[in-house]
Protein backbone atom coordinates (compact mmCIF):
# COMPACT_ATOMS: atom_id res chain seq x y z
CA UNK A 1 0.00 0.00 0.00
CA UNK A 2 1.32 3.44 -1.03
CA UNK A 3 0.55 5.90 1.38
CA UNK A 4 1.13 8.97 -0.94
CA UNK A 5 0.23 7.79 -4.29
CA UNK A 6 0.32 10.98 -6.70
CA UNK A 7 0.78 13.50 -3.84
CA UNK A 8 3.15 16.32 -4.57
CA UNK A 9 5.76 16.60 -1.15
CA UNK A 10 8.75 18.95 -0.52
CA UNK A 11 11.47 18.40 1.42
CA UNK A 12 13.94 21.25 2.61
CA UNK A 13 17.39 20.42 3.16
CA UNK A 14 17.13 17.06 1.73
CA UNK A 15 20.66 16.68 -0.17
CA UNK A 16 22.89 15.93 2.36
CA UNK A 17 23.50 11.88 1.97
CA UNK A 18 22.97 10.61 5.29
CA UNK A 19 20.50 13.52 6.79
CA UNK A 20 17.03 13.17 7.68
CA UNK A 21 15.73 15.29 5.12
CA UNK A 22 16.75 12.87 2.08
CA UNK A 23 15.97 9.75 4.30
CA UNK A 24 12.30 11.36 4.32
CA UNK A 25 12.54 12.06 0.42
CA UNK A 26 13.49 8.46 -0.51
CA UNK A 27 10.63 7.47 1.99
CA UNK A 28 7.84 9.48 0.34
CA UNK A 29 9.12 8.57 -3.20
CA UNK A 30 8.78 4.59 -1.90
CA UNK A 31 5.03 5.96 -1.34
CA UNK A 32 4.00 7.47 -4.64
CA UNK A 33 5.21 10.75 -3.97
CA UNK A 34 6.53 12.70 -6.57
CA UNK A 35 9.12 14.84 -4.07
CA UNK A 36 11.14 18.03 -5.01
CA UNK A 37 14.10 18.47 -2.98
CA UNK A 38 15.16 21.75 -1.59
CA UNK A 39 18.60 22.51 -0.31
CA UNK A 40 21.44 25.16 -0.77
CA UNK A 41 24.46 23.12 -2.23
CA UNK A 42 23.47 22.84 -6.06
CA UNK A 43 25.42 19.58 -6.96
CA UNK A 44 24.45 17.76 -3.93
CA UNK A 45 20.93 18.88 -4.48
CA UNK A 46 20.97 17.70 -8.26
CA UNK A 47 22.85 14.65 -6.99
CA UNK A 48 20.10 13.73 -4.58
CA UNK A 49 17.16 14.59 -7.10
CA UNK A 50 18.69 11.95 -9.52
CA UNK A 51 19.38 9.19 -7.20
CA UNK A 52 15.61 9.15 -6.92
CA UNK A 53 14.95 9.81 -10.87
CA UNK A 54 12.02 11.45 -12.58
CA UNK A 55 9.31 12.44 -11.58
CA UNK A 56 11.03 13.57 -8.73
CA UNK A 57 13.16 17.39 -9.11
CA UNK A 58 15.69 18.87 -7.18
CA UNK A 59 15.75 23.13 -6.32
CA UNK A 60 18.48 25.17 -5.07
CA UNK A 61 16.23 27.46 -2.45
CA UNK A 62 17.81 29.42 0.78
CA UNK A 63 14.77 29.00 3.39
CA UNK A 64 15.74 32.49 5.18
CA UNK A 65 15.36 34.36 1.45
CA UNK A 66 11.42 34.43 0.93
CA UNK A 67 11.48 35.31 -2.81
CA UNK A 68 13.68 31.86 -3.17
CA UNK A 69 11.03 30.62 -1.07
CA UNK A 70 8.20 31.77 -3.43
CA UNK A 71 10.26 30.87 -6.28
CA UNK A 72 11.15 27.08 -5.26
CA UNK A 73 7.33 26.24 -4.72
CA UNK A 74 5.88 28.21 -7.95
CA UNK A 75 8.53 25.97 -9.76
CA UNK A 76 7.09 23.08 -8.36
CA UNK A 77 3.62 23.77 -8.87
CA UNK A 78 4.51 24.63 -12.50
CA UNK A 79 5.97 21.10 -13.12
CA UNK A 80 3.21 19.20 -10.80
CA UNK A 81 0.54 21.10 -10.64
CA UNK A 82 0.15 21.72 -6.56
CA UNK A 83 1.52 20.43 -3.50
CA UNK A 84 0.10 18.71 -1.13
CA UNK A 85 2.86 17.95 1.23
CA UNK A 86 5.60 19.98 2.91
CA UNK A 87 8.17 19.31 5.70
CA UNK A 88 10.23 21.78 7.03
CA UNK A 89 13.50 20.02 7.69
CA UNK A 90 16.25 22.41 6.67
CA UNK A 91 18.29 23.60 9.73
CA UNK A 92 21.63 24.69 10.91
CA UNK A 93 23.05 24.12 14.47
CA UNK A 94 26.20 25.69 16.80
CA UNK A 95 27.68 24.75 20.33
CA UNK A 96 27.78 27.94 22.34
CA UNK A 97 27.06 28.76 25.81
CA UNK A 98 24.45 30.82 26.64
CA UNK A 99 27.12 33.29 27.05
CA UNK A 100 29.12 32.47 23.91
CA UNK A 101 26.16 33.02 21.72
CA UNK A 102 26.60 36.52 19.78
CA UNK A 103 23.67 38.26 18.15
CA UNK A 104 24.91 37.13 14.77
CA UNK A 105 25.11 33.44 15.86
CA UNK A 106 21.65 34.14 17.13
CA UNK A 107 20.32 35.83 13.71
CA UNK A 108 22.15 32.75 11.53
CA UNK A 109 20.50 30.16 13.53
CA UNK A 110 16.81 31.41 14.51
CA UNK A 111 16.87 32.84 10.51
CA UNK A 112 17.42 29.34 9.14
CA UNK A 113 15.59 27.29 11.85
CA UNK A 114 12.67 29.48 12.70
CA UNK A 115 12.08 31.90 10.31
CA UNK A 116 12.92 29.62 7.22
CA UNK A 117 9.63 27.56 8.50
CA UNK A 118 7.72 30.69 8.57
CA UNK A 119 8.61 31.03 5.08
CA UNK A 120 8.16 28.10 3.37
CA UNK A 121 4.96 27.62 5.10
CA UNK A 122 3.61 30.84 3.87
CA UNK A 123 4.75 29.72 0.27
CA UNK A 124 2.95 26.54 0.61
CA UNK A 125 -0.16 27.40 2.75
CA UNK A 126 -2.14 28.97 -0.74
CA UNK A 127 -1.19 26.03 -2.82
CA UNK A 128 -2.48 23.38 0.27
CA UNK A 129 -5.34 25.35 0.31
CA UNK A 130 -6.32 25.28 -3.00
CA UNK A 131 -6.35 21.93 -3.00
CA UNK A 132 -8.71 21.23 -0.09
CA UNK A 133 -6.34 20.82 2.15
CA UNK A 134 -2.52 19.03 3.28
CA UNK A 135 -0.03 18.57 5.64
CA UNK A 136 3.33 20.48 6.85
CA UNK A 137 5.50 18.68 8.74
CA UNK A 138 8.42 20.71 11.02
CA UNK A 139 11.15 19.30 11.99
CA UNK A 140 12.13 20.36 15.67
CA UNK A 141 14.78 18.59 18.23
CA UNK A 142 14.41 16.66 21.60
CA UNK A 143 16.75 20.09 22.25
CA UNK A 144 13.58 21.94 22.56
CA UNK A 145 12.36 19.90 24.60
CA UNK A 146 14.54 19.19 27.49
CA UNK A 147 16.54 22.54 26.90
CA UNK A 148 19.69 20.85 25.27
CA UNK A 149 21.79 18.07 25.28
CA UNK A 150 21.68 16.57 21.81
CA UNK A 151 23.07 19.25 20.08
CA UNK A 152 23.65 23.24 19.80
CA UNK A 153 23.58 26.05 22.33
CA UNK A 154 20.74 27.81 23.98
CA UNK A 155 19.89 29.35 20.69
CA UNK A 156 19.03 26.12 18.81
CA UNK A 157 17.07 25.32 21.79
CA UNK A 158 15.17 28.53 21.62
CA UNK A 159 14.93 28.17 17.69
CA UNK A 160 13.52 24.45 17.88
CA UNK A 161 11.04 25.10 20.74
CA UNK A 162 9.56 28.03 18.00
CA UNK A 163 8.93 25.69 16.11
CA UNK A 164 6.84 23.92 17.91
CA UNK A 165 4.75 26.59 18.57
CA UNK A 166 4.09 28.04 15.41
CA UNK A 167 3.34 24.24 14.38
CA UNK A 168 0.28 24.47 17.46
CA UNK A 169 -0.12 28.09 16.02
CA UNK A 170 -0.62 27.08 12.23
CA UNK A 171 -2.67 23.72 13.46
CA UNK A 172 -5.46 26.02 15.02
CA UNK A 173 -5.46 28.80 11.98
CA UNK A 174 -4.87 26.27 9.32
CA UNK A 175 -7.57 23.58 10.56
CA UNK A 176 -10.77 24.80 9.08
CA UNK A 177 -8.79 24.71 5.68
CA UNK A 178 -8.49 20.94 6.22
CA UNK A 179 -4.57 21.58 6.50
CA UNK A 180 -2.77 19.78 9.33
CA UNK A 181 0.37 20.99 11.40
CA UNK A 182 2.70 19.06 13.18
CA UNK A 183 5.84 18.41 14.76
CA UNK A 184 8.55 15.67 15.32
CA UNK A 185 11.18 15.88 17.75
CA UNK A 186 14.33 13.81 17.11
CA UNK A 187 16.36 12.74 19.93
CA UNK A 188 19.97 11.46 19.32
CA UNK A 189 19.92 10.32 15.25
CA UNK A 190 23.13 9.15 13.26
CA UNK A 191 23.25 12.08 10.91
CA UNK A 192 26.15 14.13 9.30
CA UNK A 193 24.40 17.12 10.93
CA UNK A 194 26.55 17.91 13.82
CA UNK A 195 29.51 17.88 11.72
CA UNK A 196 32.49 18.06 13.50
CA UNK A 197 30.94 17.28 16.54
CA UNK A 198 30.29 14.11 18.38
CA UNK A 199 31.36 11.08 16.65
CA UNK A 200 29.45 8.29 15.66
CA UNK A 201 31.00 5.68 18.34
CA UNK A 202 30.09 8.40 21.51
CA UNK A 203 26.29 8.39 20.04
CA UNK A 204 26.36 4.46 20.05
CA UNK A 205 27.89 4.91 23.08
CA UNK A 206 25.33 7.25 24.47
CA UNK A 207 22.32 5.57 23.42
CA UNK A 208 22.99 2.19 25.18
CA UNK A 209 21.50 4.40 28.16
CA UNK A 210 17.91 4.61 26.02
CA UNK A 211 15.27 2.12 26.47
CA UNK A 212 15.67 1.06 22.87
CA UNK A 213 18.93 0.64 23.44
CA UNK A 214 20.38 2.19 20.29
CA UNK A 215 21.28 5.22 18.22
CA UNK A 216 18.21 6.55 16.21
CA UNK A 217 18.51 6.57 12.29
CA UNK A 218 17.54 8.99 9.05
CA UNK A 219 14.53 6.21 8.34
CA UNK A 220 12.85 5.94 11.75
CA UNK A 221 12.21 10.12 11.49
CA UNK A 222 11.06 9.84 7.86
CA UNK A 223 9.03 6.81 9.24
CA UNK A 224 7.20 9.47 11.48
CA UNK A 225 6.92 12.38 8.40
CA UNK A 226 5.41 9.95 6.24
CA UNK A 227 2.82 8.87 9.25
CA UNK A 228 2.10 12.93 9.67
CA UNK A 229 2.09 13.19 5.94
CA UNK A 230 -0.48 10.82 5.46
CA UNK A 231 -4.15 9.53 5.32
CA UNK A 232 -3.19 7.89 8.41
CA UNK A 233 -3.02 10.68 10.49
CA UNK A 234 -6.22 12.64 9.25
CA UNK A 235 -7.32 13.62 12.71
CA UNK A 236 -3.73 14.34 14.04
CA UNK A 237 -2.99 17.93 13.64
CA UNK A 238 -0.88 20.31 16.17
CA UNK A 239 0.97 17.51 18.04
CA UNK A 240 4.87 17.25 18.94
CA UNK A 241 5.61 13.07 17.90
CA UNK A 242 8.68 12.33 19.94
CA UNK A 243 10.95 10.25 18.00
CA UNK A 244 13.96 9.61 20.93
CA UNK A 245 14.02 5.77 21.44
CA UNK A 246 12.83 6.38 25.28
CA UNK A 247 15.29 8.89 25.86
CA UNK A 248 13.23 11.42 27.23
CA UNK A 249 9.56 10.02 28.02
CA UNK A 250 7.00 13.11 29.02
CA UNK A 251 3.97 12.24 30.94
C-alpha cells in the first residue's frame, strides 16, 4: 500500500547523503510521492534529485530568502501542478554557551531554523489550500524539549522550541482549511548534521542508556513524516511526535 500515491511533497534540506531530510525524500518517493528536494548546495541537491529519478526534481532554495522561497514552490507547482505535502527540515546548528552566543550566531541560527519555517509555510499554505487541504511537517529537536543536550547552544534550543509553537499556532489557523500541522522531535539520530561534533561511536555509546537501546537513524524520522504526511493521520494535527528511542519520556 502506497501511502502517498500521486501527492506532490517537498522536502527542505534534503541533499545531504545521510540527513534526515533525504531519508524522508526516498521514503515518500517509496510511497508514490513525486518529491522536489530543496537545499542550498546545487550539486548535492541535483545529486540527490537523480538518485531518486524522474518524476522527482531537485531546487536550489535558501529558506531564510522568501522570494527563493516563493520561487522554489511556484517551480514546483509549475511542473506538478500543486503540493500537497511539505516538511520543514532544513536547519543549521552551533555549540555555544548561553554566554558564547553573539547576536549574529543568534540571527544565523533562529533565521534558518525558525524563520525559514515561517517562510516556506507561507509559500505553501495557498497552494495546500487550494487543494482542499494538506499537511506540513516541522522538523524540531528533543533540544527543545529538554533545553539541550543533543546538540547546539541555547539558541538552537530557543529556535527548535519556535517551532513547535508556530506548528500548534498554524494547526489552530490552518484547521478549518483541512490543513494539518505538526511536529517531530528527534532525539539522538546518526546524521552528518553535527559535523564536527560528536562522533558516531560516543552516540552508540550514548544511546545504550535509552530504552531502545540504540542510536536513532535517518529512516525511523522519515518513518514518522510519512505517518504525519499521510491519510493515516487525518485527525492528528498540532501535536509534537517524539521520536527519541525512550530517551526522554514526558507524561
Amino acid at each position: 500500500m502506497k501511502l502517498l500515491q500521486d501527492k506532490v511533497a517537498i522536502v527542505t534540506g534534503a541533499a545531504r547523503k545521510r540527513g534526515i531530510g533525504l531519508a524522508t525524500a526516498r521514503l515518500f518517493a517509496e510511497h508514490g510521492a513525486r518529491v522536489a528536494i530543496l537545499d542550498l548546495d546545487p550539486e548535492e541537491t541535483r545529486q540527490a534529485a537523480a538518485e531518486l529519478g524522474d518524476p522527482h526534481m531537485g531546487l536550489v532554495c535558501d529558506v531564510t530568502r522568501r522570494e527563493e522561497c516563493d520561487a522554489a514552490i511556484q517551480a514546483v507547482v509549475r511542473r506538478h501542478g500543486g503540493v500537497d505535502v511539505l516538511v520543514n527540515n532544513a536547519g543549521i546548528t552551533q555549540k555555544r554557551g548561553i554566554m558564547e552566543v553573539t547576536d549574529e550566531d543568534y540571527a544565523r541560527v533562529l533565521d534558518t531554523n525558525l524563520r525559514g519555517v515561517l517562510h516556506m509555510s507561507q509559500a505553501v499554505i495557498p497552494q495546500l489550500k487550494s487543494r482542499g487541504g494538506g499537511s506540513i511537517v516541522c522538523i524540531s529537536s528533543l533540544s527543545a524539549l529538554q533545553g539541550g543536550g543533543v546538540f547546539g547552544g541555547s539558541h538552537y534550543c530557543a529556535a527548535k522550541a519556535g517551532i513547535l509553537g508556530l506548528v500548534r499556532a498554524m494547526a489552530l489557523e490552518l484547521g478549518p482549511d483541512n490543513i494539518r500541522a505538526n511536529g517531530v522531535a528527534p532525539g539522538l539520530i546518526l546524521t552528518d548534521f553535527s559535523r564536527g561534533g560528536t562522533s558516531d561511536e560516543y552516540k552508540h555509546e550514548k544511546a545504550r542508556s535509552f530504552p531502545l537501546r540504540r542510536v536513532g537513524q535517518p529512516g525511523d524520522i522519515a518513518g514518522a513524516c510519512l505517518y504525519l504526511a499521510s491519510e493515516l493521520a487525518a485527525y492528528v494535527t498540532g501535536v509534537t511526535l517524539d521520536v527519541n528511542g525512550g530517551a526522554y519520556i514526558r507524561p
